[in-house]
Protein backbone atom coordinates (compact mmCIF):
# COMPACT_ATOMS: atom_id res chain seq x y z
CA UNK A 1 115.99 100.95 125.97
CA UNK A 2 118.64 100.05 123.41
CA UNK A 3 120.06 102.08 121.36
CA UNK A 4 121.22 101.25 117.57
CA UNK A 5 122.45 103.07 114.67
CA UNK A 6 119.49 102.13 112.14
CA UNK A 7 120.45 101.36 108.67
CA UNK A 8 120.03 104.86 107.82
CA UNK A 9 123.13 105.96 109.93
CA UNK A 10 120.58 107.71 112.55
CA UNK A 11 121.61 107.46 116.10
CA UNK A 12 117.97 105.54 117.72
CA UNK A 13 116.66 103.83 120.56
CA UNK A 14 114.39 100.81 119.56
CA UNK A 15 112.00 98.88 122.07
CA UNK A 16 113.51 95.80 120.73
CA UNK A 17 116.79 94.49 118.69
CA UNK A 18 116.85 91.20 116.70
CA UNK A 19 119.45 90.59 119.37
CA UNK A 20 117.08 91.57 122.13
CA UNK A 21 114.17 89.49 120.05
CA UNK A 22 116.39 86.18 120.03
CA UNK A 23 117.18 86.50 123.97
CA UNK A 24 113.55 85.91 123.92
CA UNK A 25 114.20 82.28 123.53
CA UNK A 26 113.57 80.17 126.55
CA UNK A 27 113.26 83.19 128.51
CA UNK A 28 109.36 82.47 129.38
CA UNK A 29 108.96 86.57 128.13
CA UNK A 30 107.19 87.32 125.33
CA UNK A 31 107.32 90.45 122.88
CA UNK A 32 104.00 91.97 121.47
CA UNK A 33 103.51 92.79 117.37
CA UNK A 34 100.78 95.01 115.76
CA UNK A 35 100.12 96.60 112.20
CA UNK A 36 100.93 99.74 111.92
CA UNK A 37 100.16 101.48 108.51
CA UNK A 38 99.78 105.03 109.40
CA UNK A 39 101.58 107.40 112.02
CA UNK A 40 98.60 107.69 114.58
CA UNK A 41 98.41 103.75 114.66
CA UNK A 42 102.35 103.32 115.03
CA UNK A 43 101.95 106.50 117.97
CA UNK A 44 99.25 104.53 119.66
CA UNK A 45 101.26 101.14 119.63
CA UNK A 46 103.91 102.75 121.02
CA UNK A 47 102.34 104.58 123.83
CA UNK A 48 100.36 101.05 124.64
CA UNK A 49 103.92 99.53 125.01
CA UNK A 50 103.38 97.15 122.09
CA UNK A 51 107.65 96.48 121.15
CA UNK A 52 107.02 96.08 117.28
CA UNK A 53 105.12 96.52 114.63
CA UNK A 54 104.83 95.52 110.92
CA UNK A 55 104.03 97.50 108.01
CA UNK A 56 103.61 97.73 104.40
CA UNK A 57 107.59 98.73 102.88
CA UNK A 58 105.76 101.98 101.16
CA UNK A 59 104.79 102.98 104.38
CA UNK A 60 108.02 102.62 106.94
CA UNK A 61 109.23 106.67 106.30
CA UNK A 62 105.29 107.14 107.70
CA UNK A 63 105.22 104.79 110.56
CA UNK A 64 108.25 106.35 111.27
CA UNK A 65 106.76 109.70 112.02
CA UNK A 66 104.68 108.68 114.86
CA UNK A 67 106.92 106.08 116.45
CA UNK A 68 110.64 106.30 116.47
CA UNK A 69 111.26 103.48 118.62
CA UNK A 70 108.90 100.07 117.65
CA UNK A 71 110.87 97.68 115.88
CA UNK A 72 109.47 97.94 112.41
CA UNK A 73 109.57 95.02 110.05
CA UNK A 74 108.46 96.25 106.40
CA UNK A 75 106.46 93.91 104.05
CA UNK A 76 107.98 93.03 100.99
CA UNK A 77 105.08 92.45 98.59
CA UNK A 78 104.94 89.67 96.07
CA UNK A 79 104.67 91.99 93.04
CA UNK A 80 106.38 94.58 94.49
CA UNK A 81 110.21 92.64 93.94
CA UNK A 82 110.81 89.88 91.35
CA UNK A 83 114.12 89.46 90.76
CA UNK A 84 116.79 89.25 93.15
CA UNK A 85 118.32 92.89 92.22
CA UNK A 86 114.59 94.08 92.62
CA UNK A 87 114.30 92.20 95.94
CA UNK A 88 118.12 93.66 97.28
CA UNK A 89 116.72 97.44 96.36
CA UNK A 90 113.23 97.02 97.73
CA UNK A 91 114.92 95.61 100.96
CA UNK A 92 117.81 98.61 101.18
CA UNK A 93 115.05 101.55 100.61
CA UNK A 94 112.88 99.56 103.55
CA UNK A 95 115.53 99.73 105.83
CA UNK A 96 117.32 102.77 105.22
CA UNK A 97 113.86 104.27 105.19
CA UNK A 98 113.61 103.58 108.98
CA UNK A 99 112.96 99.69 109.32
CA UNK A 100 114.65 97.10 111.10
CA UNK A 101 113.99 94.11 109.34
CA UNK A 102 112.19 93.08 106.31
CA UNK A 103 109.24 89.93 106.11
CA UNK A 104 108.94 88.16 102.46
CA UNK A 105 107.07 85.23 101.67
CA UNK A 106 109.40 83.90 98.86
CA UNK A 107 111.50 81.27 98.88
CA UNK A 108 114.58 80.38 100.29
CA UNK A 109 117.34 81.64 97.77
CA UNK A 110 115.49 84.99 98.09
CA UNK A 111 115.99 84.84 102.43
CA UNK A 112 119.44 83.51 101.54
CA UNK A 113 119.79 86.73 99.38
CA UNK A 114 118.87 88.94 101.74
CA UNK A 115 120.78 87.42 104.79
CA UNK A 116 124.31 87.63 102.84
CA UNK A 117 123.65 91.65 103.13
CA UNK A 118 122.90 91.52 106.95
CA UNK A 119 119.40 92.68 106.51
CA UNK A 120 116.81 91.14 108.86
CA UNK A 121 114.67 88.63 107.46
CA UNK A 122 111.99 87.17 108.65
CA UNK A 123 110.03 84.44 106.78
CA UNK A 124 106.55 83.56 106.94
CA UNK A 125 105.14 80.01 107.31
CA UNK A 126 101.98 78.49 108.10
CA UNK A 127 99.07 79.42 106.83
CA UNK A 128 100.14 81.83 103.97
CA UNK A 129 97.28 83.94 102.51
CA UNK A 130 98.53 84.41 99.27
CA UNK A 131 99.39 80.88 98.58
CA UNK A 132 96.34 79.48 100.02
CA UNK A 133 95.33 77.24 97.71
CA UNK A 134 97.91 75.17 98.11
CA UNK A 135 96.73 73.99 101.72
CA UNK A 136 92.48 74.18 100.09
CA UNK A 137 91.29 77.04 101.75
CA UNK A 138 91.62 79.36 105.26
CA UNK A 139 92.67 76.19 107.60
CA UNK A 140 95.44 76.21 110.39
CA UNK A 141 98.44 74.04 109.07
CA UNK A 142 100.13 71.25 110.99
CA UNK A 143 97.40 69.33 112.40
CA UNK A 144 98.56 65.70 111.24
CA UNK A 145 102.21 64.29 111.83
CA UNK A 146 102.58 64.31 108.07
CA UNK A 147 101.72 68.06 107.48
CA UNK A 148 103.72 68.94 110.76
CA UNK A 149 106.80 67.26 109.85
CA UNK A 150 106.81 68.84 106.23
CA UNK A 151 106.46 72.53 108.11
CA UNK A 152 109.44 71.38 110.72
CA UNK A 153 111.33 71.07 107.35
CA UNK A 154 110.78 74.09 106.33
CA UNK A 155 111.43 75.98 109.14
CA UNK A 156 114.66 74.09 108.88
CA UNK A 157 115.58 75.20 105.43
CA UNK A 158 114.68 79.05 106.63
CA UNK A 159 116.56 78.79 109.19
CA UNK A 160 119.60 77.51 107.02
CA UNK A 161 118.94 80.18 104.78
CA UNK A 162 120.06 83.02 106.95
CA UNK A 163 116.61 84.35 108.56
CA UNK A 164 116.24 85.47 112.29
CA UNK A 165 112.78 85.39 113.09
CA UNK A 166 109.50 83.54 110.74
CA UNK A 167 105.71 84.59 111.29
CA UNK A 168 104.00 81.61 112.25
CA UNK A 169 100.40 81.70 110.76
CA UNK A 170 97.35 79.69 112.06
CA UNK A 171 99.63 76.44 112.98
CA UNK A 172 98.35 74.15 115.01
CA UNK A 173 98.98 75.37 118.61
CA UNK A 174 101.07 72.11 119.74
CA UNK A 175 103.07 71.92 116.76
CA UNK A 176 104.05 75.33 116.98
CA UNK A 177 105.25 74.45 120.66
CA UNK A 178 107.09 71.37 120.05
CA UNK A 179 108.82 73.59 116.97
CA UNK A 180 109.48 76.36 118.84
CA UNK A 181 111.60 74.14 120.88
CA UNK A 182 113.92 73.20 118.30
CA UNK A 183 114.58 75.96 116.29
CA UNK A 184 116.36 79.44 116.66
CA UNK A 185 114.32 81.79 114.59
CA UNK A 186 112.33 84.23 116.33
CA UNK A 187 108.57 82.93 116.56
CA UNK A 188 106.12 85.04 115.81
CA UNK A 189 102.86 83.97 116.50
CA UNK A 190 99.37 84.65 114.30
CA UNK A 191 97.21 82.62 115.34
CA UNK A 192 99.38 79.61 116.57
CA UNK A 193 99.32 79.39 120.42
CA UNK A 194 101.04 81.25 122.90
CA UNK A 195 104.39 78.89 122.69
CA UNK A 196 106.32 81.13 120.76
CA UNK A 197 108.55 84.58 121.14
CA UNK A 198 106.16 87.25 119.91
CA UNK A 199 102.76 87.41 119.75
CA UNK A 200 101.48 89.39 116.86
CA UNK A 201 97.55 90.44 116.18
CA UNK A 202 96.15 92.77 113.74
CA UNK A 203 95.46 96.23 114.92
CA UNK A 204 92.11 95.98 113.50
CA UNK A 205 91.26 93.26 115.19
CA UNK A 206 92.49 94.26 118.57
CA UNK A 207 90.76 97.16 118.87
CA UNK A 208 87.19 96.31 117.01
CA UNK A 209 87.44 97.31 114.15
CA UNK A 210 87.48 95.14 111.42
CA UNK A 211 84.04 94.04 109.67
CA UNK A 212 84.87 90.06 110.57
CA UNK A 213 87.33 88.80 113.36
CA UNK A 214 88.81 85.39 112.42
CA UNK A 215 88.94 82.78 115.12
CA UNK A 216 92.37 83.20 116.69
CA UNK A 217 91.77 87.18 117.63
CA UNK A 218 90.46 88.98 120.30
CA UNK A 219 88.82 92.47 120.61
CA UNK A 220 90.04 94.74 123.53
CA UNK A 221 88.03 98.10 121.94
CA UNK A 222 84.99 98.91 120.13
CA UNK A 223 86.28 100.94 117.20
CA UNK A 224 83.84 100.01 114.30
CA UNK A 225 80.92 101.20 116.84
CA UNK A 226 83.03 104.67 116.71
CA UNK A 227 83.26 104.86 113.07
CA UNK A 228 79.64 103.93 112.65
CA UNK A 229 78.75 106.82 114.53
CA UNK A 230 81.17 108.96 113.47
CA UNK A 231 79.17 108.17 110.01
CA UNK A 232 76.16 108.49 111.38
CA UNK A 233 76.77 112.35 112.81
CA UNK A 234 77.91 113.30 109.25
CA UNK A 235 75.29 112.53 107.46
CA UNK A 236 73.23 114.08 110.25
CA UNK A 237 75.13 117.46 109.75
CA UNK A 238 74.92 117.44 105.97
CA UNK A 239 71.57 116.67 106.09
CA UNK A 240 71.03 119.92 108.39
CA UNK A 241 73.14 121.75 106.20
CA UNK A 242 70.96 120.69 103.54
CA UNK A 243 68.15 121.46 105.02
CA UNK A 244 69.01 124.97 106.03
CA UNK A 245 69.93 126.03 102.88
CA UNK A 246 66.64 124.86 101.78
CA UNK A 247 64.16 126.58 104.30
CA UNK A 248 66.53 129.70 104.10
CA UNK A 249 67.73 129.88 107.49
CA UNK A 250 71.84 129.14 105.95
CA UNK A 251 73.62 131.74 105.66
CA UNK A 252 72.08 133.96 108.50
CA UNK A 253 73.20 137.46 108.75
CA UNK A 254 75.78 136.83 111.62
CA UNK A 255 77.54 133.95 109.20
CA UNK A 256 78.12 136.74 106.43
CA UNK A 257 80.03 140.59 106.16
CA UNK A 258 78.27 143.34 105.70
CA UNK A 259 78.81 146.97 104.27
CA UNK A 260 78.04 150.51 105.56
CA UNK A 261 74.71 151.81 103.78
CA UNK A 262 76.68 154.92 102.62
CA UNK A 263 79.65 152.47 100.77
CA UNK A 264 76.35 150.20 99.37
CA UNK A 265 74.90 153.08 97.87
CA UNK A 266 78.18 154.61 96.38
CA UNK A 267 78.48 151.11 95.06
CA UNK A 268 74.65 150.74 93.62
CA UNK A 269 75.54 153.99 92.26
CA UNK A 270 78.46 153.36 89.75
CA UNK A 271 77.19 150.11 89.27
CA UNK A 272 73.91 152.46 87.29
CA UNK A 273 76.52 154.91 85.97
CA UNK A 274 78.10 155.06 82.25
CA UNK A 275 80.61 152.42 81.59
């Protein structure tokens, strides 16, 4: 396992560099991404294997507690960094926090921005939630010549803005290949075939536990039947407790301290005396 000084100073190993991530290329191996919000999640990635993760930037210093060595990219929010000084200090307390790359969906002066400080970046292209309206709805992207050939450009102008790696979101699965082949940034693949250098899936998804699945994901657990009965037990014990209290048989006498008759009486005693 490598090891790195992170941009903290701290002397780590990490499952994966972005040096590491762009020997991926042509290589036929792929690396694995997962979300990773809390410490237990991050824990459980890493002791499944999974090489990286990605993570809201508020959260890095707590992914960081339960996994010191997933390569953790940190999610700078839209509204989170406007300008570019906001963006450069938003990126610097991601990193130095523990991550070891940032994602942002802004534009390409931003990545440019970004790159000229060393830091990571990874883009995102595709199918972009946020900006969704701009393709007409949830759709995968590059499924005509036209649309494909507009996305090649882009990847082109991220590329020539400094990033290493771009999530790929819900493109069309032959596009993505015939990209992939042309371009140096790290692939990371939502959605958008198995051509690419990392294959990333929501946690939720993977393990059963979100409410709806989209299309492109795959359930390996049954989490949500868990939580359901997790739910299900505690109303069933608060409804005993409930109960109990009602019918008198909470507290009983082996749930409560007592007191020697002699101390009760000397008690009953001065509580009857003068004041």
């Amino acid at each position: 396992m490598p090891r790195i000084f992170d941009f903290g100073g701290r002397d780590v190993e990490r499952s994966e560099t972005v040096a590491g991530l762009r020997a991926l290329k042509g290589s036929g191996r792929h690396a694995t991404q997962v979300t990773a919000e809390t410490a237990e999640e991050a824990a459980a990635a890493e002791a499944a294997g999974i090489e990286m993760a990605v993570c809201r930037a508020a959260n890095v210093a707590r992914v960081r507690e339960g996994s010191r060595r997933l390569f953790v990219t940190a999610a700078l929010g839209f509204a989170e960094a406007i300008t570019g000084d906001e963006m450069l200090r938003a990126a610097f307390a991601a990193v130095t926090a523990g991550a070891d790359a940032v994602i942002t969906g802004r534009g390409e002066d931003m990545v440019r921005l970004l790159a000229r400080e060393q830091i990571p970046v990874m883009g995102h292209l595709g199918f972009v939630p946020r900006k969704s309206t701009w393709v007409g709805g949830v759709r995968a992207v590059g499924k005509t010549a036209a649309e494909a050939l507009a996305l090649w450009d882009r990847f082109r102008r991220l590329e020539d803005a400094g990033a290493f790696a771009v999530e790929c979101e819900l493109i069309a699965a032959p596009a993505m290949a015939e990209i992939n082949r042309r371009t140096s940034l790290v692939s990371v693949s939502l959605g958008s075939g198995a051509a690419a250098d990392v294959v990333f899936l929501f946690t939720a998804d993977i393990c059963g536990e979100a409410e709806r699945r989209p299309r492109h994901a795959r359930a390996w657990g049954d989490l949500a039947a868990l939580h359901r009965a997790v739910r299900e037990e505690r109303v069933r014990a608060l409804a005993g407790f409930r109960q109990d209290v009602a019918s008198g048989g909470f507290p009983a006498a082996g749930e409560v301290s007592g007191m020697p008759e002699a101390e009760l009486e000397q008690f009953r005693r001065g509580l009857d005396g003068p004041r």
